[in-house]
C-alpha atoms as a PDB file:
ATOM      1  CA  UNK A   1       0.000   0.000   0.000  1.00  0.00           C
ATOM      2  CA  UNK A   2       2.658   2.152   1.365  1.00  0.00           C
ATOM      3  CA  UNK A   3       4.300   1.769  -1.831  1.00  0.00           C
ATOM      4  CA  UNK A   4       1.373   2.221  -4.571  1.00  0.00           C
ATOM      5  CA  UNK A   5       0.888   6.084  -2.622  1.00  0.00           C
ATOM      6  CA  UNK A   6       4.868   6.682  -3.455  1.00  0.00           C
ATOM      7  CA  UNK A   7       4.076   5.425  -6.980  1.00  0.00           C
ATOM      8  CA  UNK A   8       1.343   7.835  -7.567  1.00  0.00           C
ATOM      9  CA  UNK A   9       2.708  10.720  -5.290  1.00  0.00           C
ATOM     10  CA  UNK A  10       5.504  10.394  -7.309  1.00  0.00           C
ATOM     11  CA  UNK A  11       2.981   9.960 -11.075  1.00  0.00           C
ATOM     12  CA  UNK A  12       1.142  13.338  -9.918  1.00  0.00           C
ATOM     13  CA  UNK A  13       4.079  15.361  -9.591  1.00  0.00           C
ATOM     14  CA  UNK A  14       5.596  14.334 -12.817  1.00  0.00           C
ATOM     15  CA  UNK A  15       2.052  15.197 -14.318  1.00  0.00           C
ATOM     16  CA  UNK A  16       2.023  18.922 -12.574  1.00  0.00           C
ATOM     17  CA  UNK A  17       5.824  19.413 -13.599  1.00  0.00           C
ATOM     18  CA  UNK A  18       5.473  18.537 -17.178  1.00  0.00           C
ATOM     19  CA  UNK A  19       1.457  20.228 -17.769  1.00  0.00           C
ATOM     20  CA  UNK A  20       3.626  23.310 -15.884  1.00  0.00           C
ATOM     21  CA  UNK A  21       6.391  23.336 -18.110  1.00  0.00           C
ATOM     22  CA  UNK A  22       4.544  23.145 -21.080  1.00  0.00           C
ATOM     23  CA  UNK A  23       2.275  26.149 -19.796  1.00  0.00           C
ATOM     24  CA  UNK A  24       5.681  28.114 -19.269  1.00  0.00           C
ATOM     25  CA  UNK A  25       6.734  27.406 -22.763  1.00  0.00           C
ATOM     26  CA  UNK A  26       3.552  28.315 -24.398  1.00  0.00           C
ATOM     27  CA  UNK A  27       3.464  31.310 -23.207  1.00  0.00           C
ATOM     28  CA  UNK A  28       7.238  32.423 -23.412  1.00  0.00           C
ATOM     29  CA  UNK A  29       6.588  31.697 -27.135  1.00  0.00           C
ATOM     30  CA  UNK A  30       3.509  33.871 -27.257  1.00  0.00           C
ATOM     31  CA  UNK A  31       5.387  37.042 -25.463  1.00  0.00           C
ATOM     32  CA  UNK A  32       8.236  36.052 -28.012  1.00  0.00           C
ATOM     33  CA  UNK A  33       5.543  36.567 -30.834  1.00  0.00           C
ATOM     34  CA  UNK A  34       3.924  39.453 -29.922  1.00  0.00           C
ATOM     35  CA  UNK A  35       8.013  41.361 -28.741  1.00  0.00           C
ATOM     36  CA  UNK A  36       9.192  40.146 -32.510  1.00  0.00           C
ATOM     37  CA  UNK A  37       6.302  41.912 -33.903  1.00  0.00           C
ATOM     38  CA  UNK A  38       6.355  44.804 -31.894  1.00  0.00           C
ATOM     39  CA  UNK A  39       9.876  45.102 -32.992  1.00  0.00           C
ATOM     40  CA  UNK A  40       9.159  44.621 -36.734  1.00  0.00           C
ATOM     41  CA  UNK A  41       6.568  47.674 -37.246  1.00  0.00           C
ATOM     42  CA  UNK A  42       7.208  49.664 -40.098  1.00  0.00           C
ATOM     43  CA  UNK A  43       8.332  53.696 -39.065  1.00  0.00           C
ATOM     44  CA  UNK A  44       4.911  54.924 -40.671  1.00  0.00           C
ATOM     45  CA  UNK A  45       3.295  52.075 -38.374  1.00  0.00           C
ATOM     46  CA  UNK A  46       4.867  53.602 -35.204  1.00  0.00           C
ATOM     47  CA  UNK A  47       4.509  57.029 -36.054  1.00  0.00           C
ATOM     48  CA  UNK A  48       0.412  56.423 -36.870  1.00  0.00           C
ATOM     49  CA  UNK A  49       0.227  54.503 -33.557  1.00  0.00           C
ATOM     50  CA  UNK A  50       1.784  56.724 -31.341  1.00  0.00           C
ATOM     51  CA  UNK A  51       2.208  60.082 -33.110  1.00  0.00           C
ATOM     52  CA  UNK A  52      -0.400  60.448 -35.534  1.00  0.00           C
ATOM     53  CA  UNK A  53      -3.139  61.129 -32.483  1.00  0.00           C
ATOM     54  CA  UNK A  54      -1.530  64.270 -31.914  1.00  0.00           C
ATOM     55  CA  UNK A  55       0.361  65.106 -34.806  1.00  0.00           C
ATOM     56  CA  UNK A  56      -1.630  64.465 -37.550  1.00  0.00           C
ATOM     57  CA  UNK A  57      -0.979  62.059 -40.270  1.00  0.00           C
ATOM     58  CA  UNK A  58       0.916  64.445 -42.071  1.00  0.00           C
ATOM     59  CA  UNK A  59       2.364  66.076 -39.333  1.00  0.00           C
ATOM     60  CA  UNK A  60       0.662  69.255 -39.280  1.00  0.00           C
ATOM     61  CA  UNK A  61      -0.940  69.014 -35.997  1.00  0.00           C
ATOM     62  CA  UNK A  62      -4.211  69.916 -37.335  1.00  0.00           C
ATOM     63  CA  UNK A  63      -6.148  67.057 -34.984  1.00  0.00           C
ATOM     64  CA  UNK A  64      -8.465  67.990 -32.483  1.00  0.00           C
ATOM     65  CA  UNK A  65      -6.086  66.351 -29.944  1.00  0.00           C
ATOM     66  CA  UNK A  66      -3.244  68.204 -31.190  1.00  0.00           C
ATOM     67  CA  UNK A  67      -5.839  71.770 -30.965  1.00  0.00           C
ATOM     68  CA  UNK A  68      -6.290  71.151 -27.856  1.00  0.00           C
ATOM     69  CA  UNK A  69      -2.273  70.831 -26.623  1.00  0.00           C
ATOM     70  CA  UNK A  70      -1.001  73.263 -29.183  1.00  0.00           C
ATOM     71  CA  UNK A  71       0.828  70.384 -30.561  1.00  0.00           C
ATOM     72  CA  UNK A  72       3.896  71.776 -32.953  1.00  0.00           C
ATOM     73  CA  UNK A  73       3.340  71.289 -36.135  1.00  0.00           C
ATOM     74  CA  UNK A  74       6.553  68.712 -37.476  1.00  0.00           C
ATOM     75  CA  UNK A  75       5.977  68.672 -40.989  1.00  0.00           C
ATOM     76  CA  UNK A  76       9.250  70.205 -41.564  1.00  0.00           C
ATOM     77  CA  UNK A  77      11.440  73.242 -41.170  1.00  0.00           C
ATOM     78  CA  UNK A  78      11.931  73.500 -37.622  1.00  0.00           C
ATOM     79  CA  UNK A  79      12.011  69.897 -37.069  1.00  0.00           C
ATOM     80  CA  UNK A  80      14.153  69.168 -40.086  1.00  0.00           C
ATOM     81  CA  UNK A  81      16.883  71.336 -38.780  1.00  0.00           C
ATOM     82  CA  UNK A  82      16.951  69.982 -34.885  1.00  0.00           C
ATOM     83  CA  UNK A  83      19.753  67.497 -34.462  1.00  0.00           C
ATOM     84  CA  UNK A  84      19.061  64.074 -34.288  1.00  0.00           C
ATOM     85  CA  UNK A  85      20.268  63.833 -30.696  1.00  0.00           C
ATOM     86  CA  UNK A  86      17.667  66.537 -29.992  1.00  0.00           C
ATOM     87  CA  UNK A  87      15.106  64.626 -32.115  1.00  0.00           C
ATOM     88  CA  UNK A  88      15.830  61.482 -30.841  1.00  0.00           C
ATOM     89  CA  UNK A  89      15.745  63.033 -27.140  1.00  0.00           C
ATOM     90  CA  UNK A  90      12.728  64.822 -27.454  1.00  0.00           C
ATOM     91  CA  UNK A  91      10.750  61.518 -28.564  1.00  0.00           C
ATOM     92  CA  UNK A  92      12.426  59.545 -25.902  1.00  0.00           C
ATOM     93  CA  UNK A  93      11.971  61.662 -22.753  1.00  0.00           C
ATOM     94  CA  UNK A  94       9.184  63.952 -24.202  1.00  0.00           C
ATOM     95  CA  UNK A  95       8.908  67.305 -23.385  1.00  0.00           C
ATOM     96  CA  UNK A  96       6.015  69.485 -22.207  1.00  0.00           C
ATOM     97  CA  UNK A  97       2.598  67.207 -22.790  1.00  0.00           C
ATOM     98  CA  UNK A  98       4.373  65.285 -25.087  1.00  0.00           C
ATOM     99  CA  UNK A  99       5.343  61.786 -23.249  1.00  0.00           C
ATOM    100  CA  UNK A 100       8.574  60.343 -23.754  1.00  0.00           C
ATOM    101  CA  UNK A 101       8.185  56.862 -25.818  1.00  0.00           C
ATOM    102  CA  UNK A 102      11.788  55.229 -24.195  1.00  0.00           C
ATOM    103  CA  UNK A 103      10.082  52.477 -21.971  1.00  0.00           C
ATOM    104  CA  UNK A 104       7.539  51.543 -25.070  1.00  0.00           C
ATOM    105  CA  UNK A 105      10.116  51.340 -27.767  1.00  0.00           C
ATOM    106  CA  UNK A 106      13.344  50.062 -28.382  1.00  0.00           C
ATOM    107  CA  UNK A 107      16.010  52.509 -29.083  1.00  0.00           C
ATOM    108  CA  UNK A 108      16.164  51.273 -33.096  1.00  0.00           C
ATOM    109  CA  UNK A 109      12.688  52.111 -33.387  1.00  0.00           C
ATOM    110  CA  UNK A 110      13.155  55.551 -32.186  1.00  0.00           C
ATOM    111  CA  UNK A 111      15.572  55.945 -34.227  1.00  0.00           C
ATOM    112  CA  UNK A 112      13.583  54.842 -37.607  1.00  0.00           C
ATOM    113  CA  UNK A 113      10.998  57.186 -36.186  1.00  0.00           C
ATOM    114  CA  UNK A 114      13.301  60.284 -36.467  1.00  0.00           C
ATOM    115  CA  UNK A 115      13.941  59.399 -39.822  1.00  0.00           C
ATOM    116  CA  UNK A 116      10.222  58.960 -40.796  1.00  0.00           C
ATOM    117  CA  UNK A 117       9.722  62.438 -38.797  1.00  0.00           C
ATOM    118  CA  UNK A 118      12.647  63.983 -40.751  1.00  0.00           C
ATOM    119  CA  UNK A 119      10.359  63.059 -44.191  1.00  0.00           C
ATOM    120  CA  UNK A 120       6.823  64.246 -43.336  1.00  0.00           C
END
């Protein structure tokens, strides 16, 4: 008797261990999905997904969101001639009512982002 329990003490915690593990790996690989394709978004796709609300599609500012915080318009001159240290700054830290993007993307993205910026 003594030894059937052992036998199935020891059965249910190879069961729990292995469903576990396989619960584990399931959803590493999901985070790993969704991170790759976070990573992979197109400059335009970044800039209408965190930018555009504000800035317009073309840059202008001419949203009501953008009315409302007197949102710069970035469809060129000033903006073309800021540095990209001060452009890349000024998207990662933010500045006024603007909120810095450095904890949501990576710093490649910002980077691509300053170039899409450069071209509206």
């Amino acid at each position: 008797m003594k030894n059937s329990i052992k036998l199935l003490s020891v059965f249910v915690l190879l069961f729990v261990f292995v469903f576990a593990s396989s619960f584990r790996s399931e959803a590493s690989n999901a985070t790993a999905i969704k991170a790759d394709f976070t990573l992979n978004e197109s400059p335009r796709t970044l800039y209408v997904n965190n930018c555009a609300r504000c800035h317009g599609a073309d840059g202008k500012s001419q949203t009501e969101t953008g009315k409302l915080y007197d949102t710069p318009d970035i469809s060129g001159g000033q903006t073309r001639k800021m540095s990209t240290k001060r452009l890349t700054t000024l998207i990662a830290k933010g500045e006024g009512s603007m909120p810095g993007f450095a904890k949501k993307m990576t710093k490649a993205q910002i980077s691509s982002l300053v170039s899409y910026v450069r071209g509206l």
